[in-house]
PDB file of N, CA and C in Angstrom:
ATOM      1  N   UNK A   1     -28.846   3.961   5.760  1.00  0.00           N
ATOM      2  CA  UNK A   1     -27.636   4.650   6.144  1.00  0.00           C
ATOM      3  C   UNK A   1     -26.793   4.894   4.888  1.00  0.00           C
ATOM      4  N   UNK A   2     -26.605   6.125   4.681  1.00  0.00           N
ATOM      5  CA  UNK A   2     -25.522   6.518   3.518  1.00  0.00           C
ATOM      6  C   UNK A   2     -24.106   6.583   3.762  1.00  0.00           C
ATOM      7  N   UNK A   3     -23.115   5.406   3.406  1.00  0.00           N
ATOM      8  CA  UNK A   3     -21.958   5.522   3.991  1.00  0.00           C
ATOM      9  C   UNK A   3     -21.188   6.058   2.625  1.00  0.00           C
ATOM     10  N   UNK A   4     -20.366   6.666   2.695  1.00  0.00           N
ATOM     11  CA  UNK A   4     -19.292   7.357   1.758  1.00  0.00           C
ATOM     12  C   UNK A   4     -17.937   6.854   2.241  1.00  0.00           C
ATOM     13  N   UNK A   5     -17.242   6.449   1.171  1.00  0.00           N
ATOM     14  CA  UNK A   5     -16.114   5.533   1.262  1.00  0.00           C
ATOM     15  C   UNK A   5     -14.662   6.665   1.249  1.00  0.00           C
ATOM     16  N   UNK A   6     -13.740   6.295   1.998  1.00  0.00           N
ATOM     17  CA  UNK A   6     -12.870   7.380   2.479  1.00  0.00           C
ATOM     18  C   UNK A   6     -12.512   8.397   0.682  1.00  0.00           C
ATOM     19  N   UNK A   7     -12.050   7.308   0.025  1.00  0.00           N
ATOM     20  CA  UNK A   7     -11.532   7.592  -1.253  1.00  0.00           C
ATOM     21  C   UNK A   7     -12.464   8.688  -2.530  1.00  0.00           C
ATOM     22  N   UNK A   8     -13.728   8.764  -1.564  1.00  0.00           N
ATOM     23  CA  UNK A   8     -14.826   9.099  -2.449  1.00  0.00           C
ATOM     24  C   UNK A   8     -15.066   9.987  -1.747  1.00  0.00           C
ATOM     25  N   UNK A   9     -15.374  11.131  -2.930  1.00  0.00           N
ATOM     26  CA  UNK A   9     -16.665  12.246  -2.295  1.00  0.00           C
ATOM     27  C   UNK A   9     -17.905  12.278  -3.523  1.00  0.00           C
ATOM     28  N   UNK A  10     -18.671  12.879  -2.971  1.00  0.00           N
ATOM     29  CA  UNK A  10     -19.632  13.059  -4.728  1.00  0.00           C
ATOM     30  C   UNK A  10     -18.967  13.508  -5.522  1.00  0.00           C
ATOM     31  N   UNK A  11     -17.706  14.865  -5.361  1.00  0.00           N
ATOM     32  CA  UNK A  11     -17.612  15.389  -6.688  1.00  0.00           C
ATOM     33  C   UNK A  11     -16.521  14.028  -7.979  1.00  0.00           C
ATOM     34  N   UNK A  12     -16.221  12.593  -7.058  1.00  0.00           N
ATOM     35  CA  UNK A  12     -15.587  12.036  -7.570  1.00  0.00           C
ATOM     36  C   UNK A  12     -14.562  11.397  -6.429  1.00  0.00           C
ATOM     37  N   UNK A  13     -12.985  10.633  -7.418  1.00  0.00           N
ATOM     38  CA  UNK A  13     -12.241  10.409  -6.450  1.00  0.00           C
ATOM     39  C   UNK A  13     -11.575  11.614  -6.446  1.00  0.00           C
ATOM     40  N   UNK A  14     -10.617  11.370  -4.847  1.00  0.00           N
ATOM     41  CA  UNK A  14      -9.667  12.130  -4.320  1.00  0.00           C
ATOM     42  C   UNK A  14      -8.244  11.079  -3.785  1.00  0.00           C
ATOM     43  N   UNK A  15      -7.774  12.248  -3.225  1.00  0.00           N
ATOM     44  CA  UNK A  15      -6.469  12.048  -2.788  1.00  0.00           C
ATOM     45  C   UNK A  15      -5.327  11.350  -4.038  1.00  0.00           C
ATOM     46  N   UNK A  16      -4.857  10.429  -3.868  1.00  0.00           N
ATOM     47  CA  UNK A  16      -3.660  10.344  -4.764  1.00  0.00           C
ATOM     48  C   UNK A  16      -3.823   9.412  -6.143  1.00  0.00           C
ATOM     49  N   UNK A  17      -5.185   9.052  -6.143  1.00  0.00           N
ATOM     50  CA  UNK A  17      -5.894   8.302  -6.936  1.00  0.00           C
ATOM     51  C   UNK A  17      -5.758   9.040  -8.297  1.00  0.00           C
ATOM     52  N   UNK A  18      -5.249   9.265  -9.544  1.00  0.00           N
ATOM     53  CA  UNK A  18      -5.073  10.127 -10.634  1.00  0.00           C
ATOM     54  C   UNK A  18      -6.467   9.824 -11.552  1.00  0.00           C
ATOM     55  N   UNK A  19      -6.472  10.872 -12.424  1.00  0.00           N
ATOM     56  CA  UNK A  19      -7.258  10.645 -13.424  1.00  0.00           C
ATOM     57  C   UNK A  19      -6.999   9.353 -14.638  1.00  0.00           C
ATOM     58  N   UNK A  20      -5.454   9.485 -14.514  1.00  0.00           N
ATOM     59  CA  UNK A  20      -4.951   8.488 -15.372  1.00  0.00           C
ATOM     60  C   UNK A  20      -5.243   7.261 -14.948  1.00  0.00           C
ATOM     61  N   UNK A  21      -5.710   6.709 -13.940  1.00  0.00           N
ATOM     62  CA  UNK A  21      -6.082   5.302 -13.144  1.00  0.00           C
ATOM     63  C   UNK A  21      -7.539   5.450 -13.615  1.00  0.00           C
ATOM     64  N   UNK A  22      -8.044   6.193 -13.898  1.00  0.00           N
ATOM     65  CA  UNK A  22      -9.956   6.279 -14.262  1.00  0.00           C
ATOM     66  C   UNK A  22     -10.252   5.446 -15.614  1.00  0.00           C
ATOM     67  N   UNK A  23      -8.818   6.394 -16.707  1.00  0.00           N
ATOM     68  CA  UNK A  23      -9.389   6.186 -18.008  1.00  0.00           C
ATOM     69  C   UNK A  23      -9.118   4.674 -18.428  1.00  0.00           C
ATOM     70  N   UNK A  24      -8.013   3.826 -17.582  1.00  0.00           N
ATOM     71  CA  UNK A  24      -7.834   2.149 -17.367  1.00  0.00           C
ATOM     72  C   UNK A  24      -8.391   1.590 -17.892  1.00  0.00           C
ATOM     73  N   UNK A  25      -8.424   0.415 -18.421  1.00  0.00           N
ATOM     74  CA  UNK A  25      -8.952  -0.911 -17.747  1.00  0.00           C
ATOM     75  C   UNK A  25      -9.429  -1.346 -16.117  1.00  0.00           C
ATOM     76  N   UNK A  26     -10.097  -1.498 -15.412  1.00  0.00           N
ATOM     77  CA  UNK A  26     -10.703  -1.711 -14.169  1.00  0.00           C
ATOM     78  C   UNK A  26      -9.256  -2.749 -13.778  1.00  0.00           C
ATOM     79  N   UNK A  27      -8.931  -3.592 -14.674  1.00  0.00           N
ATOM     80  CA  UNK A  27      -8.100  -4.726 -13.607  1.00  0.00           C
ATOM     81  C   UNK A  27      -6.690  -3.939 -13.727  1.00  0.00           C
ATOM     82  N   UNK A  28      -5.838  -3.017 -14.611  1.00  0.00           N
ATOM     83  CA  UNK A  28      -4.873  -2.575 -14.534  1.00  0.00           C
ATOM     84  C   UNK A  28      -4.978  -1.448 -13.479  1.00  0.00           C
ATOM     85  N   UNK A  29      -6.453  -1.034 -13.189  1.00  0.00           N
ATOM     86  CA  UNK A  29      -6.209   0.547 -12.809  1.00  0.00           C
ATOM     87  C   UNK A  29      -6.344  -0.407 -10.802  1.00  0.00           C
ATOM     88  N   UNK A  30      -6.741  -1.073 -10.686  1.00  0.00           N
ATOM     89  CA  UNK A  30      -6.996  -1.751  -9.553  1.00  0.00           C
ATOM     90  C   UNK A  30      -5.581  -1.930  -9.207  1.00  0.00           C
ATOM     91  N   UNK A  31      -4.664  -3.067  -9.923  1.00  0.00           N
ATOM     92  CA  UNK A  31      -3.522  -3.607  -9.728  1.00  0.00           C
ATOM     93  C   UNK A  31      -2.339  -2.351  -9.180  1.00  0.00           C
ATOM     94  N   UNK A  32      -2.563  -1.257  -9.551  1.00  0.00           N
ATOM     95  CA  UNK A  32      -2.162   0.314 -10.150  1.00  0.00           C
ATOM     96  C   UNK A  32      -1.840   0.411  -8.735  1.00  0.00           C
ATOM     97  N   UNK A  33      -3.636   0.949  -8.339  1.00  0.00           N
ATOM     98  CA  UNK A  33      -3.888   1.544  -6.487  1.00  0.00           C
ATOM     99  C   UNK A  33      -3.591   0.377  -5.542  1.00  0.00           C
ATOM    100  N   UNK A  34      -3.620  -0.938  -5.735  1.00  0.00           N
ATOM    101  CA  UNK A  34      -3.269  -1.951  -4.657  1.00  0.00           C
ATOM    102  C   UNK A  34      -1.524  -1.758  -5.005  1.00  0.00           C
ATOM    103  N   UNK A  35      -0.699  -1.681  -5.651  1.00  0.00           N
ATOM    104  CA  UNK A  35       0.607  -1.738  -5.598  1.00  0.00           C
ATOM    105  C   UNK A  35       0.750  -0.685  -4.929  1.00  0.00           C
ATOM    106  N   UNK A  36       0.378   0.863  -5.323  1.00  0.00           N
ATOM    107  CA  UNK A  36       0.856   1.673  -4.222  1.00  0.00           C
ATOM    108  C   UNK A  36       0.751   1.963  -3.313  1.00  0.00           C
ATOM    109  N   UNK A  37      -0.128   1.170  -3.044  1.00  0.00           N
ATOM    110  CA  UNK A  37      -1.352   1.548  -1.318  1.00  0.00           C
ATOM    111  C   UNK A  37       0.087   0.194  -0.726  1.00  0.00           C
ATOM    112  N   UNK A  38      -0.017  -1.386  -1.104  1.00  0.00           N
ATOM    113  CA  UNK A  38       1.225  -1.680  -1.049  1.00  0.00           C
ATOM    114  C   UNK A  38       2.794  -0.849  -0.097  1.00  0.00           C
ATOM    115  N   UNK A  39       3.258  -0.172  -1.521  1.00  0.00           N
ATOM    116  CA  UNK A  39       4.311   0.245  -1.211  1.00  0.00           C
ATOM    117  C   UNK A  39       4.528   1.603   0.279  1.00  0.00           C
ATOM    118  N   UNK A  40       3.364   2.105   0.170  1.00  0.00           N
ATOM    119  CA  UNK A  40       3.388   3.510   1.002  1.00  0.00           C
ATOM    120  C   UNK A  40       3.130   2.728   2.370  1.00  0.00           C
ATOM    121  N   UNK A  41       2.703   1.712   2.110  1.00  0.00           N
ATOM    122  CA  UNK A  41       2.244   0.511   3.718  1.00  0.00           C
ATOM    123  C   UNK A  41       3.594   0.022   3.883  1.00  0.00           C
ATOM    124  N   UNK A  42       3.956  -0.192   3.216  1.00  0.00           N
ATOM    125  CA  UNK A  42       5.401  -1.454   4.083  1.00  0.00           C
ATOM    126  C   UNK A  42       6.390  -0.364   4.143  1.00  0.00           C
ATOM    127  N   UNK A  43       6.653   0.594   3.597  1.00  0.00           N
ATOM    128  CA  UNK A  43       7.670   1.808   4.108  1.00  0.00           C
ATOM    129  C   UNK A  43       7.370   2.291   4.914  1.00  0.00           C
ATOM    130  N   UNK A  44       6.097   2.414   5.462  1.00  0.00           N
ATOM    131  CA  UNK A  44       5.849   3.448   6.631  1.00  0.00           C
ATOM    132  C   UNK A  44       5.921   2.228   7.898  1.00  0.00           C
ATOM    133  N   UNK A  45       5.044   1.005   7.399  1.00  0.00           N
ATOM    134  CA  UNK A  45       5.387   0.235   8.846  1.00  0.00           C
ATOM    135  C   UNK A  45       7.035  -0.268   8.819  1.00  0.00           C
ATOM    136  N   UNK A  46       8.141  -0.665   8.066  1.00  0.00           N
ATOM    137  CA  UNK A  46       9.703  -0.497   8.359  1.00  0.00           C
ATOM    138  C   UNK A  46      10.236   0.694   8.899  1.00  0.00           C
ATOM    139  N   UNK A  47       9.258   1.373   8.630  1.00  0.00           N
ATOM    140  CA  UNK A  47       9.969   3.194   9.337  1.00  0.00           C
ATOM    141  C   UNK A  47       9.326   2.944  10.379  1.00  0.00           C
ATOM    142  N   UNK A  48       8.195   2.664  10.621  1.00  0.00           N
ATOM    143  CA  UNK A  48       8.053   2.749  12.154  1.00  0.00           C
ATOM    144  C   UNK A  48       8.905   1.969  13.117  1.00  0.00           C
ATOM    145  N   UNK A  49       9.200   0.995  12.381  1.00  0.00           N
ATOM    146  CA  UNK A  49      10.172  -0.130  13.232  1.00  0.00           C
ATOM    147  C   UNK A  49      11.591  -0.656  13.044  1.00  0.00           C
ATOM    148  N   UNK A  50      11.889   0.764  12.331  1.00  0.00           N
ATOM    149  CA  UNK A  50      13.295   0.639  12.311  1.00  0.00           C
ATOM    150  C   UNK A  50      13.657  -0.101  11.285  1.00  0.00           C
ATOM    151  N   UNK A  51      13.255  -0.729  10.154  1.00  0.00           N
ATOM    152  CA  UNK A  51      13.642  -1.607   9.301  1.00  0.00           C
ATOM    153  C   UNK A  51      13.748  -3.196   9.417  1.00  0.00           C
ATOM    154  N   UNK A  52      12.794  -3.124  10.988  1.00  0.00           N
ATOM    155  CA  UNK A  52      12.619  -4.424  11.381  1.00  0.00           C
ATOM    156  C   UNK A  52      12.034  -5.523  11.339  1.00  0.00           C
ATOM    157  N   UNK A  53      11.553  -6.265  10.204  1.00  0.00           N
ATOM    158  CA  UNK A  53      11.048  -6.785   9.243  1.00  0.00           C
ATOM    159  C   UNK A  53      10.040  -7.374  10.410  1.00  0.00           C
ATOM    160  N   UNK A  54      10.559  -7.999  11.220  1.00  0.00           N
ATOM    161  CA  UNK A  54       9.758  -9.317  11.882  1.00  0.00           C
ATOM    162  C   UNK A  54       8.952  -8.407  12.982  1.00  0.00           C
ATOM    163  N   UNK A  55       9.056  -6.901  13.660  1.00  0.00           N
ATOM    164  CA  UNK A  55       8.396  -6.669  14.253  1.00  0.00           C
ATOM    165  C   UNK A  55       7.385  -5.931  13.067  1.00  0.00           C
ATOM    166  N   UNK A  56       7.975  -5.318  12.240  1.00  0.00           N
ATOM    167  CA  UNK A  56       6.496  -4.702  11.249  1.00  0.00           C
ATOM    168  C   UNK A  56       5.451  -5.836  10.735  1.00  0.00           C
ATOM    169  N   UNK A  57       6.234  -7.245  10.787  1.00  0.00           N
ATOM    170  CA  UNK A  57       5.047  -8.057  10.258  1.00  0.00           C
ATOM    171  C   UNK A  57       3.825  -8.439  11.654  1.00  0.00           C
ATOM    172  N   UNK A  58       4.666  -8.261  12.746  1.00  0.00           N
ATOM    173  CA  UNK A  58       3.449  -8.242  13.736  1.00  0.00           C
ATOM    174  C   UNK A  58       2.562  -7.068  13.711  1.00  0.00           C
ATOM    175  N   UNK A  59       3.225  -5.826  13.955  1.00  0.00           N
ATOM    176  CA  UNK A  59       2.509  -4.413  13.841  1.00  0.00           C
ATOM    177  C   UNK A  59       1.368  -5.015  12.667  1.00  0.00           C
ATOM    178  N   UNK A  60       1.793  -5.074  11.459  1.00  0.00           N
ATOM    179  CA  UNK A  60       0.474  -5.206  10.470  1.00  0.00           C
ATOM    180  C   UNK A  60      -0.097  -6.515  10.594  1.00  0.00           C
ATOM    181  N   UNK A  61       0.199  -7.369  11.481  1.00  0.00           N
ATOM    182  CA  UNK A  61      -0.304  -8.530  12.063  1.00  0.00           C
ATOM    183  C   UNK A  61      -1.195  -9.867  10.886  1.00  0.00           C
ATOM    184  N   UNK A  62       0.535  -9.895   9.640  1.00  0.00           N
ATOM    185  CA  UNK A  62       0.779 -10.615   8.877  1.00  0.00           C
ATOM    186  C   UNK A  62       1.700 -11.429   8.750  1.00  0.00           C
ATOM    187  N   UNK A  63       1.997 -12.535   8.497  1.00  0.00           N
ATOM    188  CA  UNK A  63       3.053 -13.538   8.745  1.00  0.00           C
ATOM    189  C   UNK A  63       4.105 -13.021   7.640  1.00  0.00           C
ATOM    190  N   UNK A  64       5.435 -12.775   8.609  1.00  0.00           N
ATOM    191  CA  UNK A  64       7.001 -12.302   8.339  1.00  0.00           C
ATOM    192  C   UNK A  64       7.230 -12.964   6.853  1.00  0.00           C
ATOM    193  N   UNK A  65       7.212 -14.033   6.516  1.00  0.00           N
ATOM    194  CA  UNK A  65       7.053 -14.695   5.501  1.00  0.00           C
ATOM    195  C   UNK A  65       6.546 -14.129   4.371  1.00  0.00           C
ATOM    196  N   UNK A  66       5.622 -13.429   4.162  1.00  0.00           N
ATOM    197  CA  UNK A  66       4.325 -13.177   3.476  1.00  0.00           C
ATOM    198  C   UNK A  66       4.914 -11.057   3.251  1.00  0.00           C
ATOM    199  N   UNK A  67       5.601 -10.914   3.941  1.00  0.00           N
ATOM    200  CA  UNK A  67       6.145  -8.919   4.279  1.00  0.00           C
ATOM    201  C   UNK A  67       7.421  -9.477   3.345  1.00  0.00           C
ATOM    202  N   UNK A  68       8.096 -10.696   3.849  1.00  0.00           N
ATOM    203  CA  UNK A  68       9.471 -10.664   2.934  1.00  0.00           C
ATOM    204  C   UNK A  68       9.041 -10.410   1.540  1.00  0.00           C
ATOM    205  N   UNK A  69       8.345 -11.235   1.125  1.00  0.00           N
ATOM    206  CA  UNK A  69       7.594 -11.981  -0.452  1.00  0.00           C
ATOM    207  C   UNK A  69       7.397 -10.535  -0.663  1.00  0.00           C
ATOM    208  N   UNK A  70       6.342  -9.715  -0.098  1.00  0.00           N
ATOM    209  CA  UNK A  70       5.884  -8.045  -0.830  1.00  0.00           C
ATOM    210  C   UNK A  70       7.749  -7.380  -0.978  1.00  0.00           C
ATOM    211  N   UNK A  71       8.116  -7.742   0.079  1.00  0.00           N
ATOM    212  CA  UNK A  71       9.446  -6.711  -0.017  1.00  0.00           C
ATOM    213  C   UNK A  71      10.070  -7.088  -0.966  1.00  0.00           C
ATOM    214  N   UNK A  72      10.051  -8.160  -1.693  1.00  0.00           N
ATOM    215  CA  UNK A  72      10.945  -8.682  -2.691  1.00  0.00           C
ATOM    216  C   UNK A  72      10.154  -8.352  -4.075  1.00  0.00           C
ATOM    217  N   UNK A  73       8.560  -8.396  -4.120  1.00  0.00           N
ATOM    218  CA  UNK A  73       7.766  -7.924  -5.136  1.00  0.00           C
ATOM    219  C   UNK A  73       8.236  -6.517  -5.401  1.00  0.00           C
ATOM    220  N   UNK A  74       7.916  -5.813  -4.436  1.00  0.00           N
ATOM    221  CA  UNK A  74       8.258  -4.330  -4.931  1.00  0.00           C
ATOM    222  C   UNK A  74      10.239  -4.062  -4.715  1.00  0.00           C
ATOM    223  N   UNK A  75      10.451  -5.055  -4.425  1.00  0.00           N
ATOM    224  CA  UNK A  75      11.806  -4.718  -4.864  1.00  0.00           C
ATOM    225  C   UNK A  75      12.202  -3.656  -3.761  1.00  0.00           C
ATOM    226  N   UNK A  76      11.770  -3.590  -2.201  1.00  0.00           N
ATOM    227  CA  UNK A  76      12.354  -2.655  -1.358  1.00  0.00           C
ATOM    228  C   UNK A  76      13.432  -3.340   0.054  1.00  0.00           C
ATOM    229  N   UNK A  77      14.242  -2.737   0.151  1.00  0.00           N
ATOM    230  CA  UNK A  77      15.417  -3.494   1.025  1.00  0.00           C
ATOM    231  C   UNK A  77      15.101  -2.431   2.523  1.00  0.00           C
ATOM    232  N   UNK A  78      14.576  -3.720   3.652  1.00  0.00           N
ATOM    233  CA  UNK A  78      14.360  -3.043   4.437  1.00  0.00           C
ATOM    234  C   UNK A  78      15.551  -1.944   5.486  1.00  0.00           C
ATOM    235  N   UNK A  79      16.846  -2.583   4.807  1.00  0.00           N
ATOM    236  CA  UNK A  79      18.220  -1.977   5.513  1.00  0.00           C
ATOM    237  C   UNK A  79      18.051  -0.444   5.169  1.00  0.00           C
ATOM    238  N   UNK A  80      17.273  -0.373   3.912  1.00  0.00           N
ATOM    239  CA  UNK A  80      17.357   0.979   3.345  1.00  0.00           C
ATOM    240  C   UNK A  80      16.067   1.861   3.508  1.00  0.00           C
ATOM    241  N   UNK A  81      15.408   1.531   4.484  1.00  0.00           N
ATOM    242  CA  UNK A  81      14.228   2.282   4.667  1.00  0.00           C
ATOM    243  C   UNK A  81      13.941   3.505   5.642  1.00  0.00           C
ATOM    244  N   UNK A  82      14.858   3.481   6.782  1.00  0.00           N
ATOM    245  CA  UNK A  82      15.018   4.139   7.825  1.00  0.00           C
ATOM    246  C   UNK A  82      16.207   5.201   8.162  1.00  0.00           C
TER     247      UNK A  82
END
């Protein structure tokens, strides 16, 4: 079975993945796409829920604890998301 991974086509990557993440180091260009994959995740699940920390940590069905810690990594205030 030939599975093709969302991020991939043959002619290469796609979507928001840059060229500038290619020419990297593997562990910076990794750290790179997990921070923003990250950030575009916890804004969209606080927007879905209103900025409601403790129901988005169920929605992504991760302990509230563990959503604060990212929200404080990337430095985003959920009052200000919605």
């Amino acid at each position: 079975m030939n599975v093709i991974l969302p991020l991939v086509k043959k002619e290469g990557l796609s979507g928001d993945i840059g060229d500038e993440l290619l020419s990297q180091p593997y562990k910076d260009a990794r750290r790179k796409a997990l921070d923003a994959f990250n950030v575009k995740y916890i804004t969209n699940v606080l927007n879905k829920n209103s900025g409601n920390v403790t129901n988005a940590a169920k929605e992504s069905e991760i302990e509230r604890q563990y959503l604060q810690r990212m929200l404080k990594r990337y430095n985003i205030k959920s009052k200000d998301i919605f």
